[in-house]
C-alpha atoms as a PDB file:
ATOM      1  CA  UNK A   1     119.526  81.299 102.616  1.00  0.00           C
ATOM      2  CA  UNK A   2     117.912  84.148 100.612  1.00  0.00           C
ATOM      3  CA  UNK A   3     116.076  86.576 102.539  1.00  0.00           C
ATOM      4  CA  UNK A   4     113.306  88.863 100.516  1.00  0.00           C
ATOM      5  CA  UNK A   5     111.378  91.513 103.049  1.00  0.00           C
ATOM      6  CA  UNK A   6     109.262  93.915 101.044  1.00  0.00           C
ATOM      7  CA  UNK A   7     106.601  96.445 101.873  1.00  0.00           C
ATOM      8  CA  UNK A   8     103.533  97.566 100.304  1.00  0.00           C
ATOM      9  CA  UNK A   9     102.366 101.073 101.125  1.00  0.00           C
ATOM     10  CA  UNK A  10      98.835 102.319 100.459  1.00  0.00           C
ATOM     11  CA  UNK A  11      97.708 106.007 100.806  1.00  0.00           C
ATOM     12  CA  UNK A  12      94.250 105.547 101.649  1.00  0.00           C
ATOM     13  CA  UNK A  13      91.496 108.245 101.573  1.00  0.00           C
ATOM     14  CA  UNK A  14      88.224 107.472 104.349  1.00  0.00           C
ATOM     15  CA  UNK A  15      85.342 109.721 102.953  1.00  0.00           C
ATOM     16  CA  UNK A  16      82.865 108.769 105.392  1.00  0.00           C
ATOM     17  CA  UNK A  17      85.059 109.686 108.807  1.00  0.00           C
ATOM     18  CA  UNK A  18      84.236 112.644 110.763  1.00  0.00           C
ATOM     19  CA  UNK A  19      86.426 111.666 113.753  1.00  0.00           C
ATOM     20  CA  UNK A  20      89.912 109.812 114.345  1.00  0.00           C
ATOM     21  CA  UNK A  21      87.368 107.292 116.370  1.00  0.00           C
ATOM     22  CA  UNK A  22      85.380 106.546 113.540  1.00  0.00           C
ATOM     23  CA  UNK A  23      88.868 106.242 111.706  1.00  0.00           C
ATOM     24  CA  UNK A  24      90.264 103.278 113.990  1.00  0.00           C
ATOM     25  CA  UNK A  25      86.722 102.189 113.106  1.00  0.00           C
ATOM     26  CA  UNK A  26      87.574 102.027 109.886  1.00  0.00           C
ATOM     27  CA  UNK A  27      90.832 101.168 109.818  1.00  0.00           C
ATOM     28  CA  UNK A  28      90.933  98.206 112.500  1.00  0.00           C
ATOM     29  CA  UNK A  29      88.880  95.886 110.035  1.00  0.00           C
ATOM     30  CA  UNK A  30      90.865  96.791 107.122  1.00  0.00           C
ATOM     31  CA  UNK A  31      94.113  95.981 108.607  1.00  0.00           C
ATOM     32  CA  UNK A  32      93.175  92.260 110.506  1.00  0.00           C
ATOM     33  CA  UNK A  33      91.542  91.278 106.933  1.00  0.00           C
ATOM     34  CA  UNK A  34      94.793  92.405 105.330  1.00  0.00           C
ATOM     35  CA  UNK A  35      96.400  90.200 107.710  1.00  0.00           C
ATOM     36  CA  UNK A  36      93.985  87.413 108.166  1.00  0.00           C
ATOM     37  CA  UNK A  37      93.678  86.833 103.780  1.00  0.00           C
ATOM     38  CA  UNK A  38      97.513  87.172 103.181  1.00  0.00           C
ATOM     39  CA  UNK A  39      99.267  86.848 106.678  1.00  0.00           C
ATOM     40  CA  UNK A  40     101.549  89.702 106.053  1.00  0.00           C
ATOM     41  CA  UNK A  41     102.146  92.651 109.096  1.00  0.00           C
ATOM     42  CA  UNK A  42      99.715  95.784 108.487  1.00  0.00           C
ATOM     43  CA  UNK A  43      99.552  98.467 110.796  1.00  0.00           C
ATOM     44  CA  UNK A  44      98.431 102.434 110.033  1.00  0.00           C
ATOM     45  CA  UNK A  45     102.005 104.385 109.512  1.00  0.00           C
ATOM     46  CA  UNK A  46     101.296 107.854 108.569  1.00  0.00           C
ATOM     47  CA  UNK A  47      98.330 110.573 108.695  1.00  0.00           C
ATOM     48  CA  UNK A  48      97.561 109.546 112.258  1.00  0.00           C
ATOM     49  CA  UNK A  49      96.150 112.787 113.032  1.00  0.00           C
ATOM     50  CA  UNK A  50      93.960 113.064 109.730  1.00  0.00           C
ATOM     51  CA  UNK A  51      89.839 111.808 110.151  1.00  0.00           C
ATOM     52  CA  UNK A  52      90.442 110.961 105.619  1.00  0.00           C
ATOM     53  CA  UNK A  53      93.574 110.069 105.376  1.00  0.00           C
ATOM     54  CA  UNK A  54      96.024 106.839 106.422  1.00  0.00           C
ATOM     55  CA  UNK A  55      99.149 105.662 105.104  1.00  0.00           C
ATOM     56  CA  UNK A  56      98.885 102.010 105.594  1.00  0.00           C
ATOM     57  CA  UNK A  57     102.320  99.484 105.074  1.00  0.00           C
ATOM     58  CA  UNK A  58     101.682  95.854 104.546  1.00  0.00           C
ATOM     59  CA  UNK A  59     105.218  93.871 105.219  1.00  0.00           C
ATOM     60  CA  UNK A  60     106.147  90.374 104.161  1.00  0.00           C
ATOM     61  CA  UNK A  61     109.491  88.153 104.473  1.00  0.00           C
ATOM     62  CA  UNK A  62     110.029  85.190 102.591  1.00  0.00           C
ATOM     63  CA  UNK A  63     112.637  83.157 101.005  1.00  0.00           C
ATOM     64  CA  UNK A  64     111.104  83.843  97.309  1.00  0.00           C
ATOM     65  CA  UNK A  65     111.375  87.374  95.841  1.00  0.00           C
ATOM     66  CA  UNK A  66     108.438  86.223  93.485  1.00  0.00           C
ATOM     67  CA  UNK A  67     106.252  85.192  95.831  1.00  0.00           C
ATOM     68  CA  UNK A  68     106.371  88.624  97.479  1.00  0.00           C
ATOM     69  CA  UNK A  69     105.738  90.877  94.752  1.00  0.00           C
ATOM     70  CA  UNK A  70     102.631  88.153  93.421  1.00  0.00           C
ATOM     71  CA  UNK A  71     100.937  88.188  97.317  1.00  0.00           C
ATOM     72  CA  UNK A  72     101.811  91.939  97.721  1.00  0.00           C
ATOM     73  CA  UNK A  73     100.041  92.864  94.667  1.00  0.00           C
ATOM     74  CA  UNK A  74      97.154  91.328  95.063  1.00  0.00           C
ATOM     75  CA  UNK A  75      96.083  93.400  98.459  1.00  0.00           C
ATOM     76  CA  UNK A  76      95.397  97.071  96.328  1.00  0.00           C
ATOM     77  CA  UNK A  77      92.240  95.030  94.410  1.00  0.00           C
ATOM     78  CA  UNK A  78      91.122  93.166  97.758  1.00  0.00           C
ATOM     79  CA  UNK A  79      90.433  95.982  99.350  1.00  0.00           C
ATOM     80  CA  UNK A  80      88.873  97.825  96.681  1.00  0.00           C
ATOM     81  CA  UNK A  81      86.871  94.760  96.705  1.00  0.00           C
ATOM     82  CA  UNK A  82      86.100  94.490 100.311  1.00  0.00           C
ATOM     83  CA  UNK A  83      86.304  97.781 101.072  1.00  0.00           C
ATOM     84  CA  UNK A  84      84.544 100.067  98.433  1.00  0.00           C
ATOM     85  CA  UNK A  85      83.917 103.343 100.726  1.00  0.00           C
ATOM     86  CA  UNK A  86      87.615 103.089 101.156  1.00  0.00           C
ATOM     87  CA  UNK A  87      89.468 104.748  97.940  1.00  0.00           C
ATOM     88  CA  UNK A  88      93.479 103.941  97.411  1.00  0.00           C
ATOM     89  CA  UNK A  89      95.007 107.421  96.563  1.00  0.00           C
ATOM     90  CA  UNK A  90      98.427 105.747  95.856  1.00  0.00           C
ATOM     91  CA  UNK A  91     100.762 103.043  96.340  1.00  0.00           C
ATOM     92  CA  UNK A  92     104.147 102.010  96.296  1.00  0.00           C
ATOM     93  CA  UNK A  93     106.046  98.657  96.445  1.00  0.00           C
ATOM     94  CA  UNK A  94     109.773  98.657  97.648  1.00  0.00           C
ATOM     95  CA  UNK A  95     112.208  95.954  98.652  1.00  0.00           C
ATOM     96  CA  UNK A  96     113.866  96.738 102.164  1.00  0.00           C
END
């Protein structure tokens, strides 16, 4: 059985937080719609002591490499779309 787990990480920028409580403001939205739209695992990884700045990894097995790359490359416009005070500073897709 072919196993396929990849990750999509997102270097976000929050312009409008002045505190790490507005941040999980922010954030905790973000990351249950990430979930919710494309049931993948999304949880804040990196920057956790930054008020602007979150690394953010969105994870997803499945037994098609295909499908993975297609659903993990649609999340980047989502939340551009869903999230426009949020700005993606970078991004990188690997396969683990």
């Amino acid at each position: 059985m072919p196993l396929h787990v990849a990750a999509l990480t997102l270097e976000l920028y929050l312009p409008g937080c002045r505190s790490l409580k507005e941040k999980r403001g922010s954030l905790k939205p973000l990351l249950a719609g990430v979930h919710k739209q494309y049931n993948v695992s999304a949880a804040e990884v990196d920057f956790h002591d930054s008020h602007t700045s979150a690394l953010v990894a969105c994870v997803v097995v499945s037994n098609d490499s295909a499908h993975v790359q297609r659903l993990l490359a649609r999340i980047p416009a989502w939340l551009e779309k869903r999230f426009p005070q949020i700005t993606i500073v970078d991004q990188e897709f690997m396969f683990l």
